[in-house]
N, C-alpha and C. Protein backbone atom coordinates (compact mmCIF):
# COMPACT_ATOMS: atom_id res chain seq x y z
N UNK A 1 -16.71 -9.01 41.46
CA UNK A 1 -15.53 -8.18 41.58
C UNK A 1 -14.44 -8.65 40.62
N UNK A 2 -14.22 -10.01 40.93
CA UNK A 2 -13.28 -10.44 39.47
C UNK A 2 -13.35 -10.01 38.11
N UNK A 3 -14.44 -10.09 37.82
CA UNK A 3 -15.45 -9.73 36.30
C UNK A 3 -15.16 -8.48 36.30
N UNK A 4 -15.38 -7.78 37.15
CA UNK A 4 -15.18 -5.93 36.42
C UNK A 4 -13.13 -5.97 36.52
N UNK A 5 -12.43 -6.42 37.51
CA UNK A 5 -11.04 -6.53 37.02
C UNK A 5 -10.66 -7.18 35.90
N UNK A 6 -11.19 -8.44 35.14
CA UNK A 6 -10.70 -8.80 34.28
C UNK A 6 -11.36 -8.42 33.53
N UNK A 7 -12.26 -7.04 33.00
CA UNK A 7 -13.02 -6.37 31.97
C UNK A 7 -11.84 -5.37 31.98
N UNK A 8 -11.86 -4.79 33.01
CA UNK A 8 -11.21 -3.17 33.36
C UNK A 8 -9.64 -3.58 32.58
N UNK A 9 -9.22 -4.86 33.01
CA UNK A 9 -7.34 -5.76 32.60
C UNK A 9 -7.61 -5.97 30.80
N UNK A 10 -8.70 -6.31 30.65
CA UNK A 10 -8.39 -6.63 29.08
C UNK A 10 -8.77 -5.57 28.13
N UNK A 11 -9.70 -4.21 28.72
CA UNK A 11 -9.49 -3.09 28.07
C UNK A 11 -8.24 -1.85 28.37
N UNK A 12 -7.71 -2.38 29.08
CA UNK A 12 -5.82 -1.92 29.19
C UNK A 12 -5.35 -2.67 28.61
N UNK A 13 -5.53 -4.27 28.11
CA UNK A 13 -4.75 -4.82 27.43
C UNK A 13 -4.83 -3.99 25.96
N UNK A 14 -6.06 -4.23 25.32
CA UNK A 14 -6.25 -3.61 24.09
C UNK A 14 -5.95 -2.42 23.60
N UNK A 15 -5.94 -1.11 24.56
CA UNK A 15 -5.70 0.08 24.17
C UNK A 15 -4.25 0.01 24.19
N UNK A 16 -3.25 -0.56 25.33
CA UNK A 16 -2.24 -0.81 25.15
C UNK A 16 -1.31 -1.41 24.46
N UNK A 17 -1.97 -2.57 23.75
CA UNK A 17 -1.46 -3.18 22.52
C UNK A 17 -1.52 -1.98 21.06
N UNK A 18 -2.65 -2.15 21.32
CA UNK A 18 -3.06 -1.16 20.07
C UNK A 18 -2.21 0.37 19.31
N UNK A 19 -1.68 0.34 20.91
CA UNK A 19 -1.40 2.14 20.97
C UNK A 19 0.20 1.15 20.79
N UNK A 20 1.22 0.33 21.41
CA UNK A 20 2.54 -0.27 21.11
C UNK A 20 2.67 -0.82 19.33
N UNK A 21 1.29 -1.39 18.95
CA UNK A 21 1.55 -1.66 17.71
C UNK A 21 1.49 -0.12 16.85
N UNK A 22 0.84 0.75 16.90
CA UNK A 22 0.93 2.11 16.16
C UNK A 22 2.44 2.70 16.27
N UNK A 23 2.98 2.62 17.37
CA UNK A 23 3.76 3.40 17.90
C UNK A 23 5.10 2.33 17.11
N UNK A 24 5.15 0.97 16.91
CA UNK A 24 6.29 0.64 16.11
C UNK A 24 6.05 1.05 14.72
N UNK A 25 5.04 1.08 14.59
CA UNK A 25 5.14 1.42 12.96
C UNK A 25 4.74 3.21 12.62
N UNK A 26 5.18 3.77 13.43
CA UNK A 26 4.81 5.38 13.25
C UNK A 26 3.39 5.72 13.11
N UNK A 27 3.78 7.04 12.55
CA UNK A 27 2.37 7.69 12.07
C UNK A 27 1.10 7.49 12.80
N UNK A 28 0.93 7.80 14.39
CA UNK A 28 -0.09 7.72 14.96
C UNK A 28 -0.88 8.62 14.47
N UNK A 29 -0.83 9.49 14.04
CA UNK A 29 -1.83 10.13 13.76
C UNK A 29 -2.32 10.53 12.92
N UNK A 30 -1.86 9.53 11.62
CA UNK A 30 -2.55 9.61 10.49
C UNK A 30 -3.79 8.56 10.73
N UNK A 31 -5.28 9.18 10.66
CA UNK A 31 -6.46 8.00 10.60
C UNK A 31 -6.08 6.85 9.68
N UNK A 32 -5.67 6.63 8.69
CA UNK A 32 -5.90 5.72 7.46
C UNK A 32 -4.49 4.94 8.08
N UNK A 33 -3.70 5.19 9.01
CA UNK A 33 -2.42 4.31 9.68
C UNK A 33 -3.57 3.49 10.82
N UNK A 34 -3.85 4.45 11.39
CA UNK A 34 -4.80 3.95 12.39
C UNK A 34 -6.20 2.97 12.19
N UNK A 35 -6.65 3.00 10.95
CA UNK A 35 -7.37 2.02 10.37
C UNK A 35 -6.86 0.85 10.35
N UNK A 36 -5.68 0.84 9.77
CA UNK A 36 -5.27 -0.45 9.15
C UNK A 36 -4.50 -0.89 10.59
N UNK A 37 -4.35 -0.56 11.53
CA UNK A 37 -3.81 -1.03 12.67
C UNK A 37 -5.11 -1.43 13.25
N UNK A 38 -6.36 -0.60 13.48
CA UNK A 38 -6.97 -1.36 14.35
C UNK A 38 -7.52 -3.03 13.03
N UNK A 39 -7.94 -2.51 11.95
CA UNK A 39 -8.27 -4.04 10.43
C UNK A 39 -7.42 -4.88 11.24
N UNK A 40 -5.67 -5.20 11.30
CA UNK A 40 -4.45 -6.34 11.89
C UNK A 40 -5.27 -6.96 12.87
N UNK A 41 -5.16 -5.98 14.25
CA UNK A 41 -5.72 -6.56 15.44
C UNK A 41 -7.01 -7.00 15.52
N UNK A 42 -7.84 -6.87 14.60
CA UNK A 42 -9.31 -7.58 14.75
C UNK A 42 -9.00 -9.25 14.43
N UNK A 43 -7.67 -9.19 14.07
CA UNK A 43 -7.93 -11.25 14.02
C UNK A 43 -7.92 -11.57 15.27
N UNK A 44 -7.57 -10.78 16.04
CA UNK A 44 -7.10 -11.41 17.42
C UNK A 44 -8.69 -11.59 18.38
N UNK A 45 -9.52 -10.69 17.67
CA UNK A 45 -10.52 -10.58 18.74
C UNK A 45 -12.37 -10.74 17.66
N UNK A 46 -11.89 -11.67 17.11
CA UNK A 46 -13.02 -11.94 16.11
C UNK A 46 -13.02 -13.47 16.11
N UNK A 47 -14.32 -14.39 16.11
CA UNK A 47 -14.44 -15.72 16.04
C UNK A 47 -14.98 -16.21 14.81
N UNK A 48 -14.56 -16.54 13.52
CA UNK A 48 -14.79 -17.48 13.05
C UNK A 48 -15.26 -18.48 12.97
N UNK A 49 -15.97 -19.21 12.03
CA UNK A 49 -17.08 -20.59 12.02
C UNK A 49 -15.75 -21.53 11.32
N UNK A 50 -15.73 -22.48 11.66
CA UNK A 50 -14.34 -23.22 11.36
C UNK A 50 -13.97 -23.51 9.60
N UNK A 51 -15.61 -22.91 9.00
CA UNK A 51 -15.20 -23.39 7.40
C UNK A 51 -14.94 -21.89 7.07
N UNK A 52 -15.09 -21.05 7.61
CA UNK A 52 -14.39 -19.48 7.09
C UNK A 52 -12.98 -19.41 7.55
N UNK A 53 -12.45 -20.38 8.09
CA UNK A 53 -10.89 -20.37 8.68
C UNK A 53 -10.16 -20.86 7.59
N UNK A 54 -11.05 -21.86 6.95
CA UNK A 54 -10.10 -23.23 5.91
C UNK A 54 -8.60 -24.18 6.77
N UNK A 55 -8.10 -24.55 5.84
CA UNK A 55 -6.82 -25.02 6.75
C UNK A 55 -5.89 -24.64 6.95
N UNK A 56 -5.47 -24.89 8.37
CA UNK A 56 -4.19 -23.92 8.91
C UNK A 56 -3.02 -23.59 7.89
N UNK A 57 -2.75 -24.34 7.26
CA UNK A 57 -1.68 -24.05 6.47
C UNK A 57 -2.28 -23.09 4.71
N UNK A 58 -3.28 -22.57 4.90
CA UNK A 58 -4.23 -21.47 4.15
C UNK A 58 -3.78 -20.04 4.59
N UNK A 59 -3.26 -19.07 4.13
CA UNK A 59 -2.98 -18.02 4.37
C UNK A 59 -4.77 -17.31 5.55
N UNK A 60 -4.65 -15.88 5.84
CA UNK A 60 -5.56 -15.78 6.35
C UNK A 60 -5.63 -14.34 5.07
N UNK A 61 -6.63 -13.79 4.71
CA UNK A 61 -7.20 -13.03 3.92
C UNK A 61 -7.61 -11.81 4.17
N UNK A 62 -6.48 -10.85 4.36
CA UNK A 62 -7.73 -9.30 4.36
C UNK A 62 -7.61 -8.90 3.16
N UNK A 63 -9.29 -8.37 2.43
CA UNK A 63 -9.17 -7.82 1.27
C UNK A 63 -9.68 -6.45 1.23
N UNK A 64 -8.97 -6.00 0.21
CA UNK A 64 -9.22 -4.27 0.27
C UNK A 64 -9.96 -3.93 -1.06
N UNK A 65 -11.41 -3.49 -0.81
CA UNK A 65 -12.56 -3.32 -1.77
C UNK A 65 -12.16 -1.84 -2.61
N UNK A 66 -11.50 -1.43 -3.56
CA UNK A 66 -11.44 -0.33 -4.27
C UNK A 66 -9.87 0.76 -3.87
N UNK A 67 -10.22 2.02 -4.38
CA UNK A 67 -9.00 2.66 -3.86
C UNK A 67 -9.21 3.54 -2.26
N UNK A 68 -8.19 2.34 -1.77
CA UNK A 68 -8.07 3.24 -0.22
C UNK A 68 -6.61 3.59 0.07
N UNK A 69 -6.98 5.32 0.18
CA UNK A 69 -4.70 4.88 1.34
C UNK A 69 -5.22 3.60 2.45
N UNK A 70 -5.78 3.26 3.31
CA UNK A 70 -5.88 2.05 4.15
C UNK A 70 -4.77 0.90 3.56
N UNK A 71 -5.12 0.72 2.81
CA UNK A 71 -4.53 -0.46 1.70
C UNK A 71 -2.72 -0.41 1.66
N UNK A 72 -2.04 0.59 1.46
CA UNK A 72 -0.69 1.07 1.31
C UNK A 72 -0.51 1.00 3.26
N UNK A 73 -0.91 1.20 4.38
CA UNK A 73 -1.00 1.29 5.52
C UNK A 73 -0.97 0.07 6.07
N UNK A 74 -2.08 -0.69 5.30
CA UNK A 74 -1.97 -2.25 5.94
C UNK A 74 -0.64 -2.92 4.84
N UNK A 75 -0.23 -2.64 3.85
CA UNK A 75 0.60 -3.50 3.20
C UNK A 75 2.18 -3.51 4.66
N UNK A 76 2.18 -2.12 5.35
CA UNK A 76 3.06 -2.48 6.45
C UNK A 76 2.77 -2.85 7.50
N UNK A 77 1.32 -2.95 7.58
CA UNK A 77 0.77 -3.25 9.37
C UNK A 77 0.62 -5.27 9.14
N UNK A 78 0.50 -5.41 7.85
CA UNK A 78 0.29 -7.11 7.88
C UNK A 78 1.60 -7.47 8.34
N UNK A 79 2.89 -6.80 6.90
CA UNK A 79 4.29 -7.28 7.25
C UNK A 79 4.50 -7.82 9.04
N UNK A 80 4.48 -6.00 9.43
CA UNK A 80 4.78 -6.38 10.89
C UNK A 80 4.57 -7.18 11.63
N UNK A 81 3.29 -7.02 11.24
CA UNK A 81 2.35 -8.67 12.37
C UNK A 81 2.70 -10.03 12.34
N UNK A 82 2.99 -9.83 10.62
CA UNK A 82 3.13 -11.67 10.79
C UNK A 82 5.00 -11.74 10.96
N UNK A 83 5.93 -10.82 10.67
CA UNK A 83 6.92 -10.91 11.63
C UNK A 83 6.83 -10.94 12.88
N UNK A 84 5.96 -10.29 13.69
CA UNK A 84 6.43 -10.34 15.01
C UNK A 84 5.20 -11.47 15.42
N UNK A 85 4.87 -11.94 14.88
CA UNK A 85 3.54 -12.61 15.57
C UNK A 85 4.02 -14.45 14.79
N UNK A 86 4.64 -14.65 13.72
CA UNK A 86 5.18 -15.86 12.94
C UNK A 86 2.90 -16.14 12.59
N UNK A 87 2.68 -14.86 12.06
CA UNK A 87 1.09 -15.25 11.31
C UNK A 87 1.54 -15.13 9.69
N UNK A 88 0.10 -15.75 8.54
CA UNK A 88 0.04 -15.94 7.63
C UNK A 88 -1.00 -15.33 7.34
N UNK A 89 -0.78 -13.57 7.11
CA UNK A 89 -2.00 -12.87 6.83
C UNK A 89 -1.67 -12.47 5.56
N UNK A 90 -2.31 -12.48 4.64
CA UNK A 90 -2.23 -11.84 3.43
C UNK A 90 -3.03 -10.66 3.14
N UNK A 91 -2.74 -9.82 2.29
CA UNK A 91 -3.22 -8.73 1.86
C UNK A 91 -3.67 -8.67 0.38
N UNK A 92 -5.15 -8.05 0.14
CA UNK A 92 -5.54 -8.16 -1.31
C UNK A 92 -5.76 -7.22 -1.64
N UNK A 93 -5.66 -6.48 -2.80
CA UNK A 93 -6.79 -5.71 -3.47
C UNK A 93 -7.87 -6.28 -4.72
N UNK A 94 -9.08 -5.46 -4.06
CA UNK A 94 -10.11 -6.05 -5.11
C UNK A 94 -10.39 -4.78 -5.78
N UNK A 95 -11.03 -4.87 -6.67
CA UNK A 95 -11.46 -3.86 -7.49
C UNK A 95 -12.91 -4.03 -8.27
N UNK A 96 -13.20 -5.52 -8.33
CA UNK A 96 -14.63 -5.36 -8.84
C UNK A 96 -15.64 -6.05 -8.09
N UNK A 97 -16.88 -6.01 -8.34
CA UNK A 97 -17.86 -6.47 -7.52
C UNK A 97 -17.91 -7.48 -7.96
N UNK A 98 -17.62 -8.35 -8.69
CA UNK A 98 -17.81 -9.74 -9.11
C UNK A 98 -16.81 -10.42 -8.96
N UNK A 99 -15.74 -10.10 -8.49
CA UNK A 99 -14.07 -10.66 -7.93
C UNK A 99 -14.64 -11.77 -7.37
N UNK A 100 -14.00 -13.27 -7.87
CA UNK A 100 -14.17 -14.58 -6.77
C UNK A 100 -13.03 -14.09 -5.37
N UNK A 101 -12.23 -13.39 -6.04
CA UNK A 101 -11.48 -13.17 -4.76
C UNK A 101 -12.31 -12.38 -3.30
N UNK A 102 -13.47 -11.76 -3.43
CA UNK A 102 -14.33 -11.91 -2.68
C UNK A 102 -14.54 -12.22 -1.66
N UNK A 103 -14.93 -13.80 -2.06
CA UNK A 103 -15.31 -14.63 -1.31
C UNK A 103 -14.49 -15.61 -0.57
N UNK A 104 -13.36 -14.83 -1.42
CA UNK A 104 -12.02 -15.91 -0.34
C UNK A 104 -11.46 -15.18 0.83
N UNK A 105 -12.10 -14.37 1.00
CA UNK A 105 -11.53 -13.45 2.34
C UNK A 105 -11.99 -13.44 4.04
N UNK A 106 -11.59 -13.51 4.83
CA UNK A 106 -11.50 -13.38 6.13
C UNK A 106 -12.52 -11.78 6.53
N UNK A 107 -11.43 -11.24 6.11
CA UNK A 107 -11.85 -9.78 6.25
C UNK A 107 -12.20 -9.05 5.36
N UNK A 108 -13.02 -7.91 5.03
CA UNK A 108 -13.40 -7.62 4.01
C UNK A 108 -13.19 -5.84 4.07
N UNK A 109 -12.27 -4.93 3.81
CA UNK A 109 -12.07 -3.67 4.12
C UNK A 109 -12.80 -3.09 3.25
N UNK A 110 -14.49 -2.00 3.14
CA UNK A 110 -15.19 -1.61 2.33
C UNK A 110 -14.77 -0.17 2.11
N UNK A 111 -14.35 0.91 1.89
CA UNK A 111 -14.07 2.43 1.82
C UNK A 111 -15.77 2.98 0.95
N UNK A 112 -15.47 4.11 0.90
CA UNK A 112 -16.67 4.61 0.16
C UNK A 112 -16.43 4.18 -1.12
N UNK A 113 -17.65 3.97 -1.53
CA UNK A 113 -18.06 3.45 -2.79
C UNK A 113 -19.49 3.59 -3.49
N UNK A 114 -19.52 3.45 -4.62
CA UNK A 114 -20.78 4.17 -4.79
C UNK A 114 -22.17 3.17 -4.34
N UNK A 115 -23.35 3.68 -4.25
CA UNK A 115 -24.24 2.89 -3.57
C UNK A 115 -24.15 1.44 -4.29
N UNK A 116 -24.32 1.51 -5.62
CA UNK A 116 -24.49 0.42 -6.43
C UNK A 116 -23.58 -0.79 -6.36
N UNK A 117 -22.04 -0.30 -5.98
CA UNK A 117 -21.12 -1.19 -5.80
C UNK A 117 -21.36 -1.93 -4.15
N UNK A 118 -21.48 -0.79 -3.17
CA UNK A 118 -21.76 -1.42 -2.11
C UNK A 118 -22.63 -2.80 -1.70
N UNK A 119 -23.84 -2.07 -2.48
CA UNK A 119 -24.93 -3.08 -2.38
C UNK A 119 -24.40 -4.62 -3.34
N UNK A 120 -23.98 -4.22 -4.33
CA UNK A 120 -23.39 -5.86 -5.29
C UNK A 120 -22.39 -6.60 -4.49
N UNK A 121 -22.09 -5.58 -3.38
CA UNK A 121 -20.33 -6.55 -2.90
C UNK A 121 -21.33 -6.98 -1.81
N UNK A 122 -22.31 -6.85 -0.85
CA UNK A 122 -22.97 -7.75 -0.34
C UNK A 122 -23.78 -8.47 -0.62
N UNK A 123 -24.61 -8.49 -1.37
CA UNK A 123 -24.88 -9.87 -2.58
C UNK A 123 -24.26 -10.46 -2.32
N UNK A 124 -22.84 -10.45 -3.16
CA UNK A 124 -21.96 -11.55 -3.55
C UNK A 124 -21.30 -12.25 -2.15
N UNK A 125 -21.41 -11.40 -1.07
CA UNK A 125 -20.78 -12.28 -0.20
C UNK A 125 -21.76 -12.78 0.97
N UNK A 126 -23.21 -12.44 0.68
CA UNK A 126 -24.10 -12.83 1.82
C UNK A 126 -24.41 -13.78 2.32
N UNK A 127 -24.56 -14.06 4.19
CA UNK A 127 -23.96 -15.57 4.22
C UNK A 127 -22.50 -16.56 4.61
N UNK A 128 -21.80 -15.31 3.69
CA UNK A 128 -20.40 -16.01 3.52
C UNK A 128 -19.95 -15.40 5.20
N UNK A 129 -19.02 -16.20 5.97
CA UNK A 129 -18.25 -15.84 7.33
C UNK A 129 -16.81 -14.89 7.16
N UNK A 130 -17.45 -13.71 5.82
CA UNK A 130 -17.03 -12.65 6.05
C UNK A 130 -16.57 -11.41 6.74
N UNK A 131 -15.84 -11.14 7.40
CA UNK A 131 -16.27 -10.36 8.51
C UNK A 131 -15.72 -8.49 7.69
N UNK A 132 -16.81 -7.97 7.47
CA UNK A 132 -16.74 -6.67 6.80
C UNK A 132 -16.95 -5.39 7.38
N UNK A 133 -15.72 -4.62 7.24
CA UNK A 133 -15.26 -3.10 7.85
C UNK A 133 -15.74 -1.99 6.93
N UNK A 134 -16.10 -1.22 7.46
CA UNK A 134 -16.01 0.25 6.66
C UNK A 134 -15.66 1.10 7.82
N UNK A 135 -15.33 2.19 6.15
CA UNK A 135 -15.17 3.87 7.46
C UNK A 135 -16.54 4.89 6.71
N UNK A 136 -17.54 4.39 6.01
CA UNK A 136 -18.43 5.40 5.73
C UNK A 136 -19.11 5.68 6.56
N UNK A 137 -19.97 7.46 6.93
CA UNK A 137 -20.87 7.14 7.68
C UNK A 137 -22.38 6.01 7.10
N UNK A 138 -23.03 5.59 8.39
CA UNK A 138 -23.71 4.71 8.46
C UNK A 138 -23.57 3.41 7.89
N UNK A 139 -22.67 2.75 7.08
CA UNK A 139 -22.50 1.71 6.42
C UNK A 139 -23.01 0.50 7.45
N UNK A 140 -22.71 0.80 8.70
CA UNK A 140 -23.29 -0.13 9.54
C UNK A 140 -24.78 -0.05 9.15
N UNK A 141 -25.57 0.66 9.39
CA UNK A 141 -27.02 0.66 9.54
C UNK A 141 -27.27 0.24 8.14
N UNK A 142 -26.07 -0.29 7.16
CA UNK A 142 -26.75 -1.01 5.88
C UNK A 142 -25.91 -1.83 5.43
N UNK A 143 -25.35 -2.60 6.85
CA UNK A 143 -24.94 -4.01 6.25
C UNK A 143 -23.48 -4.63 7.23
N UNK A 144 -22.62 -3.63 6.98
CA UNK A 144 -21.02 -3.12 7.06
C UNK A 144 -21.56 -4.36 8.81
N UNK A 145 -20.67 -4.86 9.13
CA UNK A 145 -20.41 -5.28 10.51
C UNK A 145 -19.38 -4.09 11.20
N UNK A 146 -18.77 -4.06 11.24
CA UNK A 146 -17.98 -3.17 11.89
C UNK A 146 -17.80 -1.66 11.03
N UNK A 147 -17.97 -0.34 11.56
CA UNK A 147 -17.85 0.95 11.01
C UNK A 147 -16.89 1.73 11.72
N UNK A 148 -15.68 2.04 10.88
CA UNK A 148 -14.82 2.85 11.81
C UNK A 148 -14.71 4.14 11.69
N UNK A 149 -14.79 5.31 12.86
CA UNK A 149 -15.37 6.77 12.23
C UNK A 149 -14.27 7.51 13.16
N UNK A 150 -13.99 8.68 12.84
CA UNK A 150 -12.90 9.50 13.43
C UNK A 150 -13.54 10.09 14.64
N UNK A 151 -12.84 9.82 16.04
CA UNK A 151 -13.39 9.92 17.46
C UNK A 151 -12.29 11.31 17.83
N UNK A 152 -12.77 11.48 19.04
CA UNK A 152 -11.78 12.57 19.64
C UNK A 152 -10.27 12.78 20.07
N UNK A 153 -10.01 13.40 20.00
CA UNK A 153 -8.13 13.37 20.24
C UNK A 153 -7.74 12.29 19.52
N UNK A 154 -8.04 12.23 18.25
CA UNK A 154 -6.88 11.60 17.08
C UNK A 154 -6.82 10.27 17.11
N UNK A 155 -8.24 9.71 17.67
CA UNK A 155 -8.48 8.36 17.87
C UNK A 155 -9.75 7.99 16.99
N UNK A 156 -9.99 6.37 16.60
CA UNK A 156 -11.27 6.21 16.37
C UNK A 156 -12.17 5.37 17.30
N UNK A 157 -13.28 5.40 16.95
CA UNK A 157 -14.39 4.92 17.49
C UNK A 157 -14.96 4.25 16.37
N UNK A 158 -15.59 3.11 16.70
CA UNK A 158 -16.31 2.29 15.83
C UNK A 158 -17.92 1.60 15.86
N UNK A 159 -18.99 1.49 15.08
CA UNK A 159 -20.17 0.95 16.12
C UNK A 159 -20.04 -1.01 15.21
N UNK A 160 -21.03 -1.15 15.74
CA UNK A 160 -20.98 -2.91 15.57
C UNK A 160 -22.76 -3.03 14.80
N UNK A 161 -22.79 -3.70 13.82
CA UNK A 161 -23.81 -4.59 13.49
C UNK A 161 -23.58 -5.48 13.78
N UNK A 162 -24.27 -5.85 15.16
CA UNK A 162 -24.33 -8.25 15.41
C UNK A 162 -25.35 -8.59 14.07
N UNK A 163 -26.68 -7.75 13.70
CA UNK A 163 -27.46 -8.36 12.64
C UNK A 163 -26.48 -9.26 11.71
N UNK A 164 -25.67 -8.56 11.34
CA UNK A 164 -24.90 -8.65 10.37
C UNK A 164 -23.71 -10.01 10.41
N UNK A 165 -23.16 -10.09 11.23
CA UNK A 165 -22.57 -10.69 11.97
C UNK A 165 -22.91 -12.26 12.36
N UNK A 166 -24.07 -12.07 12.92
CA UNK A 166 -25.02 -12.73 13.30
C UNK A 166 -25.15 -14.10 11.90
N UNK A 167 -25.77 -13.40 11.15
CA UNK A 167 -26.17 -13.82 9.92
C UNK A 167 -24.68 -14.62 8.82
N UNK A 168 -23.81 -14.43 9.62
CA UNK A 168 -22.50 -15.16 8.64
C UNK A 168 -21.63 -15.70 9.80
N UNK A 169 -22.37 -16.52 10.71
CA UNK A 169 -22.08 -16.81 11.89
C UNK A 169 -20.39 -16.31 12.45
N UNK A 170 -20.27 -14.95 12.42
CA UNK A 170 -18.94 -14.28 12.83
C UNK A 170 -19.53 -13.87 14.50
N UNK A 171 -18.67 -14.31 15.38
CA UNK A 171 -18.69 -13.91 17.06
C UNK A 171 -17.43 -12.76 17.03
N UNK A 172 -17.65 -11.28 17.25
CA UNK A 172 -17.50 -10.23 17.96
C UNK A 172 -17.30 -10.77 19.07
N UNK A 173 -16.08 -10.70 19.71
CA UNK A 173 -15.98 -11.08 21.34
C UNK A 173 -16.24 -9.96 22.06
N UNK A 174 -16.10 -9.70 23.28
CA UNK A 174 -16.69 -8.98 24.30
C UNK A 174 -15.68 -7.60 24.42
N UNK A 175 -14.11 -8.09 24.54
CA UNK A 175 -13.31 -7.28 24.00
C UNK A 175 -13.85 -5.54 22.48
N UNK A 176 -14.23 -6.19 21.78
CA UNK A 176 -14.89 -5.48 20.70
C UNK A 176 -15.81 -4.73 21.04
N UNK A 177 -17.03 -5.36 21.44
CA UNK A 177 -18.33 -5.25 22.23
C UNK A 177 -18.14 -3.92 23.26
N UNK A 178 -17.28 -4.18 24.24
CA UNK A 178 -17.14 -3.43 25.05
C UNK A 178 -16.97 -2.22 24.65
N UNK A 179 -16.34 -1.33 23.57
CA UNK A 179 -15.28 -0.62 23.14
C UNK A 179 -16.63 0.12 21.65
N UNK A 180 -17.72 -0.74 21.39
CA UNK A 180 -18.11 -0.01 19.97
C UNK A 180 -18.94 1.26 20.85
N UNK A 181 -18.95 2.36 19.64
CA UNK A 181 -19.53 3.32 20.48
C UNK A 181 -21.44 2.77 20.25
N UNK A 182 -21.81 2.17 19.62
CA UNK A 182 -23.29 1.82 19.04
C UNK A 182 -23.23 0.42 18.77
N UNK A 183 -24.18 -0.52 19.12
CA UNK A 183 -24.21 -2.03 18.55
C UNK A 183 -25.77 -1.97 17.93
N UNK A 184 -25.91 -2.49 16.79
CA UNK A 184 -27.17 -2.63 16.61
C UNK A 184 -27.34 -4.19 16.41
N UNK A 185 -28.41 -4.64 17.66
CA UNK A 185 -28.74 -5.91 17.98
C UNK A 185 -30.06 -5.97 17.05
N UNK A 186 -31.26 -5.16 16.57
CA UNK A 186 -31.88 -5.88 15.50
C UNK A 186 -32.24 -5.45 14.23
């Protein structure tokens, strides 16, 4: 009985955070606002292997793979956070598949891209305790750890690769888990 209250308490925590952080920074209902709000809040609920953290006094890394509005969305959703939160998140843009900047990232924001680029930007980071987003369809079922896709009433839904995950020792907490609409475990 505890267990389903503190499941039922921390998925009111999340939708409720989620929906207070949109709501200070406007534009709920632009998707590409709503991207880069749920990209912020995944530090909070993603585990790291302690050499993909580096040292505390190391900024933390989301990088943005090509041209996305996402990118202009998170340049205000980081601000906010690390004002109201006193965090050290930085924001990148990448642009080529061979960028060392790459591999210096936390997070990895993928948008559509052409097959060829997709496939080179996981190469280059395979292994690494990357933890990598898209909004294409299926990108999960070819690589992507997390896929974020436009859900009903002006919300998204997202599915989960653990394969993926798995393999760059990144822990998805249960929080996440709970909430993807699809996990693919092999």
């Amino acid at each position: 009985m505890k267990t389903k209250i503190l499941i039922i308490l921390t998925i009111i925590f999340f939708i409720f955070s989620s929906h207070t952080l949109v709501n200070a920074l406007g534009d709920s209902e632009n998707p590409d606002n709503l991207k880069a709000v749920w990209i912020t809040r995944l530090v909070e609920f993603v585990e790291w292997p302690d050499e993909g953290i580096g040292k505390p006094s190391k900024p933390f890394i989301i990088g943005v793979f090509g041209e996305s509005p996402v990118y202009f969305h998170l340049v205000e959703n980081v601000e906010f956070y690390n004002n109201k939160n006193n965090k050290n998140i930085q924001l990148i843009r990448i642009t080529k598949t061979t960028s060392p900047e790459l591999k210096n990232c936390h997070i990895l924001f993928i948008s559509n891209c052409s097959k060829t680029q997709f496939n080179n930007i996981l190469d280059e980071i395979a292994g690494l305790p990357i933890l990598t987003i898209g909004d294409t369809p299926r990108y999960e079922e070819k690589g992507v750890m997390i896929n974020i896709f436009p859900a009903p009433r002006g919300t998204l839904g997202f599915n989960v690769n653990m394969v993926s995950a798995e393999k760059c020792r990144i822990q998805l907490t249960s929080k996440i888990l709970m909430r993807a609409k699809n996990i693919i475990k092999k």
